[in-house]
C-alpha atoms as a PDB file:
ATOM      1  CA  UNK A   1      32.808 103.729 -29.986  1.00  0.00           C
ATOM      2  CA  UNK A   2      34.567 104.159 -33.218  1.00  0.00           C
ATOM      3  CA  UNK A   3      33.240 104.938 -36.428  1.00  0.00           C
ATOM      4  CA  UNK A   4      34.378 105.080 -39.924  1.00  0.00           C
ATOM      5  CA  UNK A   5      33.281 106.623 -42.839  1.00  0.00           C
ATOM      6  CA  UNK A   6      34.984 105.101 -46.211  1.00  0.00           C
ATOM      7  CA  UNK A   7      34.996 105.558 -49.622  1.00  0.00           C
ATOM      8  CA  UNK A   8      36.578 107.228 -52.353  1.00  0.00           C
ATOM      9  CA  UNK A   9      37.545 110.855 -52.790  1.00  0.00           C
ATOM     10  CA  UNK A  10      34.586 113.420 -53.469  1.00  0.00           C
ATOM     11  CA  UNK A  11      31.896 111.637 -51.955  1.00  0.00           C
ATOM     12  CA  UNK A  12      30.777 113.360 -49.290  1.00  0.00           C
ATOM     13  CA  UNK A  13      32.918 111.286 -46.106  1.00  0.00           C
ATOM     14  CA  UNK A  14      33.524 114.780 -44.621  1.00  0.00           C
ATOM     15  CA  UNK A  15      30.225 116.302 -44.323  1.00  0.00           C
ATOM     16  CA  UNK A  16      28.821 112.847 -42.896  1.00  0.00           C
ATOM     17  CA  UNK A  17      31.509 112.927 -40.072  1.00  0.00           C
ATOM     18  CA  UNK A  18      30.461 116.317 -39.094  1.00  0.00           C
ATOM     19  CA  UNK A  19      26.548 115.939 -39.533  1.00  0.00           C
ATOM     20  CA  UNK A  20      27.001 112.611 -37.686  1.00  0.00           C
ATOM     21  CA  UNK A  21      29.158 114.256 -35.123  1.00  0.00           C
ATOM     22  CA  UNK A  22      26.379 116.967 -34.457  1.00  0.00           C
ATOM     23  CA  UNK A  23      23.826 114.518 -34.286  1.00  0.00           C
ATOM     24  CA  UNK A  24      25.752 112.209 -31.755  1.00  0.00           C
ATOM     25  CA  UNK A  25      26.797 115.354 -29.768  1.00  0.00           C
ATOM     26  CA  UNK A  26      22.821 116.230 -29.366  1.00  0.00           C
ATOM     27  CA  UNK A  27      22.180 112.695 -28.176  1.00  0.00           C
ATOM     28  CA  UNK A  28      25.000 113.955 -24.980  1.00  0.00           C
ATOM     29  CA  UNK A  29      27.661 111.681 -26.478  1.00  0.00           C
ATOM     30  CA  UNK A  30      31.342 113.054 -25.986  1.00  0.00           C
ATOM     31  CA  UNK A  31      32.769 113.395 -29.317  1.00  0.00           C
ATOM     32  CA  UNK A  32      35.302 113.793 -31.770  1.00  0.00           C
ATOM     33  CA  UNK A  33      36.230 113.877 -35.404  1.00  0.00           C
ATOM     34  CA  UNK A  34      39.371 112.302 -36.763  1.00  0.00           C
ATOM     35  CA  UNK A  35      39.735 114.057 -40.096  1.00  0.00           C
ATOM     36  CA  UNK A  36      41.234 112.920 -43.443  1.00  0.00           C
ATOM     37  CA  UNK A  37      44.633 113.369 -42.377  1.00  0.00           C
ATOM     38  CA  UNK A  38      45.901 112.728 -46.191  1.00  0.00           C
ATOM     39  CA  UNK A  39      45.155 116.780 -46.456  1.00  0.00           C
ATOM     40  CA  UNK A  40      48.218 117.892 -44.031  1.00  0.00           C
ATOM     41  CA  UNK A  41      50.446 115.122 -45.679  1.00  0.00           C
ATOM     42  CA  UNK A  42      53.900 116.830 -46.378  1.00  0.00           C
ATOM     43  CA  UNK A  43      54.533 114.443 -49.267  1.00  0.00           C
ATOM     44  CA  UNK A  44      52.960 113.531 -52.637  1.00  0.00           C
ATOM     45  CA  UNK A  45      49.445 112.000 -53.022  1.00  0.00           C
ATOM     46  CA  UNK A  46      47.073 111.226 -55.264  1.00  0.00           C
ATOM     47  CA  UNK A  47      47.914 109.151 -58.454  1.00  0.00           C
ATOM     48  CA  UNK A  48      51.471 110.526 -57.704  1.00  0.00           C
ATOM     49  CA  UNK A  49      51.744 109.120 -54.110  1.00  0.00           C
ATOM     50  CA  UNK A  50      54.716 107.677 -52.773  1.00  0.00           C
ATOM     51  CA  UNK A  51      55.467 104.473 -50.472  1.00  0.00           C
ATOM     52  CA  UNK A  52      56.657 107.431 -48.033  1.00  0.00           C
ATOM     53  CA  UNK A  53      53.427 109.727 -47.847  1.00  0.00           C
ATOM     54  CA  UNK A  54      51.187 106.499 -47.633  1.00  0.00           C
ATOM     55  CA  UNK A  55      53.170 105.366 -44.214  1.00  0.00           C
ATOM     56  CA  UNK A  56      53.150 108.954 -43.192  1.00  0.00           C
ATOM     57  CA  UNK A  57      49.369 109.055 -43.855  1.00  0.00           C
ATOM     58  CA  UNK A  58      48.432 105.175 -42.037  1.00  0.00           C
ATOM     59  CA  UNK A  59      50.390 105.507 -39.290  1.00  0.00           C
ATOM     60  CA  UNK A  60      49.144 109.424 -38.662  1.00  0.00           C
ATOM     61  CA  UNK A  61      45.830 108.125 -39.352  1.00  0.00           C
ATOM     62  CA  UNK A  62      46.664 105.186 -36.571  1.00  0.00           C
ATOM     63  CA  UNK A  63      47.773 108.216 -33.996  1.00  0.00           C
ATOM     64  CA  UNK A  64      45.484 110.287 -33.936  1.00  0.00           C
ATOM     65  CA  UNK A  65      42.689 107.735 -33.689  1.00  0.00           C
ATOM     66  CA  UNK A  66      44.472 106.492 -30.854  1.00  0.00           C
ATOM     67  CA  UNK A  67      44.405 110.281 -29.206  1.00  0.00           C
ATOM     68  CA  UNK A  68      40.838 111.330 -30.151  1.00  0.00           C
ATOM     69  CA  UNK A  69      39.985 107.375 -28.384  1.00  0.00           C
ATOM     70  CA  UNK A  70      41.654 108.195 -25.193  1.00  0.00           C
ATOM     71  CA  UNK A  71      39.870 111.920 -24.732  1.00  0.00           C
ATOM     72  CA  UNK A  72      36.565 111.279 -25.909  1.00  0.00           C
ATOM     73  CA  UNK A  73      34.083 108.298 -25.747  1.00  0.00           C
ATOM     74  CA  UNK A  74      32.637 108.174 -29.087  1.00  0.00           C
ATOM     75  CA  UNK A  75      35.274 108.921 -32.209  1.00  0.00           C
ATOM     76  CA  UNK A  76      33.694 109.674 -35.964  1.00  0.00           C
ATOM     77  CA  UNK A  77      36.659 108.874 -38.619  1.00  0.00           C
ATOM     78  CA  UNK A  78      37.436 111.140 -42.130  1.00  0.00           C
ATOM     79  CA  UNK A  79      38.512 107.832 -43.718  1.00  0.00           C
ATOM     80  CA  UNK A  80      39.631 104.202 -42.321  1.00  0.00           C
ATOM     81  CA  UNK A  81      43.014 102.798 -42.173  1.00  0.00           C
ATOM     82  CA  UNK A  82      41.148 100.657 -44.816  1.00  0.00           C
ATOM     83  CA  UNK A  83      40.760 103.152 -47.605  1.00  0.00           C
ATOM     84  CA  UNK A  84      43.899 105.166 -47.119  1.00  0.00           C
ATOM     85  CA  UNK A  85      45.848 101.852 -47.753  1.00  0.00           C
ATOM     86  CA  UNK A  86      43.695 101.839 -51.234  1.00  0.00           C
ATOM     87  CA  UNK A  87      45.862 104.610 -52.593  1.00  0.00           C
ATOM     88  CA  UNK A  88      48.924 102.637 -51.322  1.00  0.00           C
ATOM     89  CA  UNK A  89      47.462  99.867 -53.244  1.00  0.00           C
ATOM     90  CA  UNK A  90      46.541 101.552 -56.468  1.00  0.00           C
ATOM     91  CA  UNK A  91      50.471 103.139 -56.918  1.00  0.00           C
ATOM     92  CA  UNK A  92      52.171 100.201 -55.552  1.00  0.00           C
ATOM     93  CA  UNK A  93      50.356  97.146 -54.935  1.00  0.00           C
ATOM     94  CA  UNK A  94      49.273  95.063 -51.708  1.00  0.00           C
ATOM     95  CA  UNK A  95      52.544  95.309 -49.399  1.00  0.00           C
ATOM     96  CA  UNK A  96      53.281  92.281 -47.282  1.00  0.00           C
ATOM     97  CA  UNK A  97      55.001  94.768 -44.153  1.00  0.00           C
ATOM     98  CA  UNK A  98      51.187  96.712 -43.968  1.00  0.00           C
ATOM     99  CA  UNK A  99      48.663  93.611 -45.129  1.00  0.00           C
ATOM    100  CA  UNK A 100      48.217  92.897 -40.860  1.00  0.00           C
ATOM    101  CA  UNK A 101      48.811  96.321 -39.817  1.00  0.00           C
ATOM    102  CA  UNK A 102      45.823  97.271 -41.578  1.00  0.00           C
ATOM    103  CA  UNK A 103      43.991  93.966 -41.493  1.00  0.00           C
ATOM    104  CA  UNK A 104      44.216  94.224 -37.429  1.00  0.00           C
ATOM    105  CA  UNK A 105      43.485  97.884 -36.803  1.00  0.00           C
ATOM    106  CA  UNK A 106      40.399  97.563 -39.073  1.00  0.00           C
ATOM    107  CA  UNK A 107      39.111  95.608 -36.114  1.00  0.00           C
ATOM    108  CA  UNK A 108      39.390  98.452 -34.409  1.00  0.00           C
ATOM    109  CA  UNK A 109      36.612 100.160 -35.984  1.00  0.00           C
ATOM    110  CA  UNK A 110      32.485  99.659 -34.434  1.00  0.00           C
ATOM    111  CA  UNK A 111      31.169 100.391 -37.949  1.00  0.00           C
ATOM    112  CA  UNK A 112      32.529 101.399 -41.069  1.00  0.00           C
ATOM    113  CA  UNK A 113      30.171 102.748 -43.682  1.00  0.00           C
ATOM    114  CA  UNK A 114      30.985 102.808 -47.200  1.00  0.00           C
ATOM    115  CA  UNK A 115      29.899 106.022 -49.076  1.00  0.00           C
ATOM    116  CA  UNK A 116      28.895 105.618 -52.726  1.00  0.00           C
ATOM    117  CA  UNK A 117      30.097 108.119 -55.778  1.00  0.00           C
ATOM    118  CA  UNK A 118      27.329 110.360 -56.555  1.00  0.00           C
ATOM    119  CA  UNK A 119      29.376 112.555 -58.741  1.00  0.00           C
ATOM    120  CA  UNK A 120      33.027 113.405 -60.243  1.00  0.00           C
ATOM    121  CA  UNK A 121      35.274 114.852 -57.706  1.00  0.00           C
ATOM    122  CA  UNK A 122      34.972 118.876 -57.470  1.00  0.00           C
ATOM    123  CA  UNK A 123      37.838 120.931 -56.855  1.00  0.00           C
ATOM    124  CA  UNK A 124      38.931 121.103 -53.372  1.00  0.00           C
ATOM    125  CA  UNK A 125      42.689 121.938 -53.916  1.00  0.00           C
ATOM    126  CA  UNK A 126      43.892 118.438 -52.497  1.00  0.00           C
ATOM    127  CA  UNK A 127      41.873 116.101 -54.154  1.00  0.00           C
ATOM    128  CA  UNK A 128      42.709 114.463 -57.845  1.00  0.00           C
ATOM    129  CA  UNK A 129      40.023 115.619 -60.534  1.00  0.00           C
ATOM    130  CA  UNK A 130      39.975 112.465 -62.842  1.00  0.00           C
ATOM    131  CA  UNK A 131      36.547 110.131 -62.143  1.00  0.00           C
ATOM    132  CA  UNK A 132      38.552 106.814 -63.636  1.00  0.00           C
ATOM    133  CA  UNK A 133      40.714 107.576 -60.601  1.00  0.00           C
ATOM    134  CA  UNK A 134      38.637 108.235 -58.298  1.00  0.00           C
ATOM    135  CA  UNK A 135      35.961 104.909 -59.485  1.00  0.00           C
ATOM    136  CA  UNK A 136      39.317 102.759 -58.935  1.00  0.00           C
ATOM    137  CA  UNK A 137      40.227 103.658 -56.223  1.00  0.00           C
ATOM    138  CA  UNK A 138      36.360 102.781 -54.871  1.00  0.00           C
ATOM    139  CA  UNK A 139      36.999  99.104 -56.474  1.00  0.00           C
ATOM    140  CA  UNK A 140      39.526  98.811 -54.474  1.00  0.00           C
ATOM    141  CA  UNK A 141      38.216  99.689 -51.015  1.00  0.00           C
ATOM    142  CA  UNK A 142      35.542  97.652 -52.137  1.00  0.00           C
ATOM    143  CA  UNK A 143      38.474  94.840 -52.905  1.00  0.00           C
ATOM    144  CA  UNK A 144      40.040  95.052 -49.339  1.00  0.00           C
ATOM    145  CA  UNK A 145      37.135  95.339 -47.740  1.00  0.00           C
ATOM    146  CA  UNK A 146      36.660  91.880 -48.840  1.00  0.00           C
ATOM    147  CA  UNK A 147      40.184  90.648 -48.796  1.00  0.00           C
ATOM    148  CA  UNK A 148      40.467  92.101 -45.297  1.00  0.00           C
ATOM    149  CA  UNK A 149      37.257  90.519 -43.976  1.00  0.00           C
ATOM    150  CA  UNK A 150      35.652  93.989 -42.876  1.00  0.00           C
ATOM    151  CA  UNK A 151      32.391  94.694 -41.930  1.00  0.00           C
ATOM    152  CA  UNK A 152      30.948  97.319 -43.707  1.00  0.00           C
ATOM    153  CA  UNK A 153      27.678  99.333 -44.305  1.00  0.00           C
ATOM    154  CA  UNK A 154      26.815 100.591 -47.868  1.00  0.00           C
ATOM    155  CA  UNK A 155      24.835 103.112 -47.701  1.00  0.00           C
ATOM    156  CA  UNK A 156      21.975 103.191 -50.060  1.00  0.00           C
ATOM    157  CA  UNK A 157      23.153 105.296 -53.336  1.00  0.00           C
ATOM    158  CA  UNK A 158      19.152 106.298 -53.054  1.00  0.00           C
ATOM    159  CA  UNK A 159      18.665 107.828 -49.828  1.00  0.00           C
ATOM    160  CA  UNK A 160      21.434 110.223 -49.610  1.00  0.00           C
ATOM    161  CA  UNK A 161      19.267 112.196 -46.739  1.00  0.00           C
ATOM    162  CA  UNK A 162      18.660 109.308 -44.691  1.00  0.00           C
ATOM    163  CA  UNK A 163      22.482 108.385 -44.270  1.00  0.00           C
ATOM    164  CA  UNK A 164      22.708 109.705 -41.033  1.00  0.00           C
ATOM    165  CA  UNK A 165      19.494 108.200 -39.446  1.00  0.00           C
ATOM    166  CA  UNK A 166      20.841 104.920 -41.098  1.00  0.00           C
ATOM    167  CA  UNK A 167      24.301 105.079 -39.273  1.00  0.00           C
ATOM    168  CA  UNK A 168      22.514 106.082 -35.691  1.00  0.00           C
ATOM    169  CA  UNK A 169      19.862 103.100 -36.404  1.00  0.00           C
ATOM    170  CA  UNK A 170      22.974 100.642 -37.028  1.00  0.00           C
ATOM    171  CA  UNK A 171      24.994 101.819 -34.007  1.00  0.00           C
ATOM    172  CA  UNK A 172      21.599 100.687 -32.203  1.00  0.00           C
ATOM    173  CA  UNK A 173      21.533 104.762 -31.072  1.00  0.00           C
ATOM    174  CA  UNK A 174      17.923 107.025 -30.898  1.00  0.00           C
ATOM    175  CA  UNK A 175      17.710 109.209 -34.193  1.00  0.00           C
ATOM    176  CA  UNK A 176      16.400 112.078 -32.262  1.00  0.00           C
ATOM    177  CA  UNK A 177      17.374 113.156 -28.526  1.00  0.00           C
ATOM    178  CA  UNK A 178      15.060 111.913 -25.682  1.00  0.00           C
ATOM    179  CA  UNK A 179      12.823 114.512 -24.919  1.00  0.00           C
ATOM    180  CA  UNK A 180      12.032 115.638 -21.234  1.00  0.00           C
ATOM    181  CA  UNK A 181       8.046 115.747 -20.324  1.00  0.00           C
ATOM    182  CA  UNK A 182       7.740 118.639 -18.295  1.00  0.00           C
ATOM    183  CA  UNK A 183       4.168 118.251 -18.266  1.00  0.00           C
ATOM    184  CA  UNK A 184       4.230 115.080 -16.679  1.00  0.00           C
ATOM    185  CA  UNK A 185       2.220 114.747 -13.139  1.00  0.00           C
ATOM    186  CA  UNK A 186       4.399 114.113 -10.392  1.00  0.00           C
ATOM    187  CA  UNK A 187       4.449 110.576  -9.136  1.00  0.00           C
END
């Protein structure tokens, strides 16, 4: 199983994968976390991102999904293919030669679950600052998500505590381990 968490910069995407992550780990699912790989890119990004660093950051993306799917059985993403491509798209437009790449290995995903803005970005010494940029770059995901035909969850912009239980409830998974009666009489 594969899962996605997408959205715009500042929004919380990385603390979801790892309270997700913890959650699925205490319902004995093998797991791993892809994380935003955009961080380690050796080139520029943000608003002054390059045709360059984007393919360097979808096709890392692409590899190390395909890693973290062969070692463990359940995979929690940083990010999609999807919204990476968005800050290809906002520098440079749609580009015919990645259009199917990303169209196809959006299939890839189980779920994908769009995060809302809550707030303006905070300093994390990667990250752009400026809330136009990172609202447009939300329209956009929002824009391919469409375009691209992907199924996606929104999570509700009023229940920021129950985003977890949400994502377990959609995957069709418990929202608390079984528990072991020990008190049971013996058949």
């Amino acid at each position: 199983m594969k899962i996605a968490f997408i959205g715009t910069h500042g929004v919380g995407k990385t603390t979801l994968c790892f309270d997700l992550a913890a959650r699925l780990k205490r319902l004995d699912l093998n797991v791993d976390i892809v994380r935003e790989v955009a961080r380690h890119c050796p080139l520029p990004i943000n608003q002054e991102t390059t045709l360059e660093a984007q393919a360097w950051i979808l096709h890392t993306q692409i590899a190390q999904e395909i890693s973290a799917g062969n070692l463990f059985d359940t995979v929690v993403c940083d990010r999609s293919v999807l919204d990476n491509y968005a800050y290809l798209v906002h520098r440079l437009g749609r580009r015919l030669e990645y259009d199917p790449l990303v169209e196809t290995w959006v299939g890839t995903y189980d779920a994908l679950f769009k995060v809302p803005i809550l707030q303006p970005p905070s300093f994390d010494g990667t990250r752009a600052l400026s809330a136009t940029f990172q609202s447009e770059i939300d329209e956009l995901i929002d824009e391919l998500v469409d375009a691209f035909g992907a199924s996606s969850y929104r999570l509700d912009f009023e229940d920021r505590p129950g985003w977890i239980d949400f994502a377990l409830k959609t995957l069709g998974l418990p929202t608390e381990p079984p528990q072991i009666d020990l008190f049971a009489p013996e058949s």
